[in-house]
Protein backbone atom coordinates (compact mmCIF):
# COMPACT_ATOMS: atom_id res chain seq x y z
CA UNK A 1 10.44 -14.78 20.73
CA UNK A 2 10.38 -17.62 18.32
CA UNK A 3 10.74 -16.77 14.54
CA UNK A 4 9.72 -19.10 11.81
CA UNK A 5 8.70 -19.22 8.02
CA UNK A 6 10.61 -19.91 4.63
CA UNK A 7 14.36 -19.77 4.45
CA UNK A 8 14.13 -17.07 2.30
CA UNK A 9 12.23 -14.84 4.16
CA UNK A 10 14.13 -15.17 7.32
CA UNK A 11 17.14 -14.62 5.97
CA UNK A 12 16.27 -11.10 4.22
CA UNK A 13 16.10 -10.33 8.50
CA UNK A 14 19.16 -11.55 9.12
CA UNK A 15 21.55 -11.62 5.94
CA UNK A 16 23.65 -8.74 7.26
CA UNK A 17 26.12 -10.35 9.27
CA UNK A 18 28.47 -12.06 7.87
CA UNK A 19 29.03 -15.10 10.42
CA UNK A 20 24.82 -15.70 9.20
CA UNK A 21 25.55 -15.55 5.56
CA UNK A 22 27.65 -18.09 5.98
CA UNK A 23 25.20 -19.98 8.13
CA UNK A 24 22.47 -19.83 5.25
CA UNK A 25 24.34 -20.23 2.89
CA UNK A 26 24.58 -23.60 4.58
CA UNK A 27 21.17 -23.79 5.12
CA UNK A 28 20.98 -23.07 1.36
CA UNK A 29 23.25 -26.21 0.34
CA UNK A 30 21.00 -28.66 3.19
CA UNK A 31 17.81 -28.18 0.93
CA UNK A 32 19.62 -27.46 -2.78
CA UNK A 33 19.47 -31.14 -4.32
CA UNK A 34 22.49 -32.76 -4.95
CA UNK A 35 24.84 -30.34 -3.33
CA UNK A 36 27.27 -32.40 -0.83
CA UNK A 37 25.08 -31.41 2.04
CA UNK A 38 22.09 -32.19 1.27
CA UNK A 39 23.23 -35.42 -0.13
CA UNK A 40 25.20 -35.76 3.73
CA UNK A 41 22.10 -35.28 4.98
CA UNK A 42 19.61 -37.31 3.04
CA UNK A 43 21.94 -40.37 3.29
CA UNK A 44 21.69 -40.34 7.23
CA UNK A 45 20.05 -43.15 8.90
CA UNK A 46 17.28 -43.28 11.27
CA UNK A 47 18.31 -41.66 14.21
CA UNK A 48 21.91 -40.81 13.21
CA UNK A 49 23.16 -37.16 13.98
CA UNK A 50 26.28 -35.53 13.14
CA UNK A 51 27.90 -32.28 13.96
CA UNK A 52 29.36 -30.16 11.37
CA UNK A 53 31.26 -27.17 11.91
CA UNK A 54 30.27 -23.81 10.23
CA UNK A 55 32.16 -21.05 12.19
CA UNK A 56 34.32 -21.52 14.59
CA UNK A 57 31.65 -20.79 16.97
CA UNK A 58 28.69 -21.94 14.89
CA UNK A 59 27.85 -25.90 14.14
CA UNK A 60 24.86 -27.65 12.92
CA UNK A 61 23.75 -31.06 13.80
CA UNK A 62 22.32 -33.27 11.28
CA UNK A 63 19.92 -36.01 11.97
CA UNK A 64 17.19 -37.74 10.67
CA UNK A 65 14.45 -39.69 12.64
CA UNK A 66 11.13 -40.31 12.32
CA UNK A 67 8.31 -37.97 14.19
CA UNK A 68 6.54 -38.88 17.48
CA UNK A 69 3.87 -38.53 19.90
CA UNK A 70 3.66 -34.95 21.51
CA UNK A 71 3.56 -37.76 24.85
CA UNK A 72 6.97 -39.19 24.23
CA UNK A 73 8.65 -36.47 23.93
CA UNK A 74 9.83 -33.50 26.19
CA UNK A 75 10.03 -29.40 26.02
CA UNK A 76 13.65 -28.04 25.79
CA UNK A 77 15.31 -24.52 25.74
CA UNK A 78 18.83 -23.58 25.89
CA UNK A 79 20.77 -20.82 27.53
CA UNK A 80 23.86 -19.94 25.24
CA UNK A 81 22.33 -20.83 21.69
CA UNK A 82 19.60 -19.99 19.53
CA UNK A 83 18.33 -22.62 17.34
CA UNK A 84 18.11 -22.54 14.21
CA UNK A 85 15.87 -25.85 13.21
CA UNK A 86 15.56 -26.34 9.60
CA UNK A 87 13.50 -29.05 7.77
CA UNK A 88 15.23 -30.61 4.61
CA UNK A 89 12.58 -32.73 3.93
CA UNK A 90 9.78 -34.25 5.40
CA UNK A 91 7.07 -32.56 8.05
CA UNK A 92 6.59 -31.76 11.51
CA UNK A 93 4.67 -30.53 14.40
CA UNK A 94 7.52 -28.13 16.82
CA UNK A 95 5.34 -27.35 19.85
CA UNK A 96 6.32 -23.99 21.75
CA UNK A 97 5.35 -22.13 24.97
CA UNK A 98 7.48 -19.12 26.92
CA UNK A 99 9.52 -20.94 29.67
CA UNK A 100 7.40 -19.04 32.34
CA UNK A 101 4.98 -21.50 31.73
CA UNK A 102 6.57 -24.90 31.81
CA UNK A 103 7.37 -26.71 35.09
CA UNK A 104 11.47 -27.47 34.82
CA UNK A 105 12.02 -31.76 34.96
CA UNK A 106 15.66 -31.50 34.41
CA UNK A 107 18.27 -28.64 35.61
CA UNK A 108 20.26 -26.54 33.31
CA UNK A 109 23.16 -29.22 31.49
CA UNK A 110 25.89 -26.98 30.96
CA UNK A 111 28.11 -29.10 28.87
CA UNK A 112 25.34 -29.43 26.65
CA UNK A 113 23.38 -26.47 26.80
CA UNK A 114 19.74 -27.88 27.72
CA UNK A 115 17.00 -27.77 30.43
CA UNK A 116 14.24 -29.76 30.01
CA UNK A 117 10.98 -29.27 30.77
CA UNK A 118 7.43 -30.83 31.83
CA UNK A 119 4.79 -31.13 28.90
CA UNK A 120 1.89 -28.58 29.76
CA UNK A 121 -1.64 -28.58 28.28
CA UNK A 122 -1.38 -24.59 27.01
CA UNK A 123 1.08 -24.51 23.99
CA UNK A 124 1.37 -23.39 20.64
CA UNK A 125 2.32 -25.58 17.29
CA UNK A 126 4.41 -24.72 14.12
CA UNK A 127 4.04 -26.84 11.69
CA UNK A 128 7.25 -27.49 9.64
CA UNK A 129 7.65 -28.51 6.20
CA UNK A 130 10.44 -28.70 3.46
CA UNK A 131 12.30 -25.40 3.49
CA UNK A 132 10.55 -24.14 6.98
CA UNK A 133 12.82 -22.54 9.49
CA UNK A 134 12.65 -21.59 13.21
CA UNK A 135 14.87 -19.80 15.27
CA UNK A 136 14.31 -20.28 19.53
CA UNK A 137 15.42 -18.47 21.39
CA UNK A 138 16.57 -18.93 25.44
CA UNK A 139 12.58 -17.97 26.54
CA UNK A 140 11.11 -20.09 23.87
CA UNK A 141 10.55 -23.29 25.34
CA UNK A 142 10.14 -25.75 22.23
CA UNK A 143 9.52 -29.58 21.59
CA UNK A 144 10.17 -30.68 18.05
CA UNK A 145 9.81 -33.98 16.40
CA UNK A 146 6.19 -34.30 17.03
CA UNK A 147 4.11 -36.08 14.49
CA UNK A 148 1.57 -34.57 11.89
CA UNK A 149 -2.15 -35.72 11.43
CA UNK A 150 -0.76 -38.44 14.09
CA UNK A 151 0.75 -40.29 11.39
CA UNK A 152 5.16 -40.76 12.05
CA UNK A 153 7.28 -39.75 9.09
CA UNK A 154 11.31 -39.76 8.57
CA UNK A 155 12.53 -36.17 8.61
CA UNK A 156 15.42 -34.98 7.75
CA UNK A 157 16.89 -31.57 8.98
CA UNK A 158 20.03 -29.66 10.36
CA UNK A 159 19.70 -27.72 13.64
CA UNK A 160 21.83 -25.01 13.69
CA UNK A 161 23.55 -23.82 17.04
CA UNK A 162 24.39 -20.03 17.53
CA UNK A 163 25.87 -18.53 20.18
CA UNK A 164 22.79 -15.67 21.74
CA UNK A 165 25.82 -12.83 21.71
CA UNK A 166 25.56 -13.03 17.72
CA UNK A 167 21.93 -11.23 17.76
């Protein structure tokens, strides 16, 4: 059951707890100009990531890279976290499709939380742009990085990890 749309909206869903209010209001700093975060952020290079702690049970990892084929790349989902992928700046193509339907390449990496999947023909696309967040879930097989109008641009965004038993 992926979610996705404008920081803002999302969070009027979710601002009620108060382990997420602190997660947006990180969220909040990543795209707010100037703040130390977004300035963190913005000064990463090109395929640099970096984990920052929010909770004690809640990080984010930073990164910045530029997009890519939908061919070189891969469909992931995770067991224990939702993601919470958040565009700071720059755009993006996240493809999705329900587990059921992928064909698993790679078994379940508990230490970091990942099985990887096949690319199949039948999937859906969100396309992600300054201030656009998704949340994936575990069923929500998704593959993001991928390139809009086939032309590769730097992004920059925070991918926020939260444990499932928090929803």
């Amino acid at each position: 059951m992926a979610i996705f749309g404008r920081l803002i909206d999302i969070r009027k869903q979710f601002d009620s707890s108060k382990e997420l209010v602190e997660v947006f209001d990180y969220l909040e700093k990543a795209i707010t100009n100037k703040t130390n975060v977004n300035s963190r952020i913005q000064s990463m290079g090109i395929d640099q990531y970096k984990k920052i702690e929010i909770t004690n049970d809640i990080f984010a990892i930073e990164q910045s890279y530029h997009t890519k084929k939908a061919s070189d790349s891969f469909f992931e989902s995770h067991v224990k976290y939702v993601d919470m992928q958040f565009l700071v700046s720059g755009n993006e193509i996240i493809e999705v499709a329900h587990i059921d339907t992928l064909e698993i390449e790679s078994e379940y990496n508990k230490k970091d939380d990942y099985i990887l999947y096949k690319i199949v023909p039948d999937r859906s696309n969100i396309t992600m742009k300054k201030g656009d967040l998704s949340l994936f879930f575990p069923e929500d097989g998704h593959m993001p990085g991928i390139r809009s109008n086939n032309k590769s641009k730097r992004v920059f965004k925070t991918v926020v990890k939260i444990p499932i038993s928090k929803f």
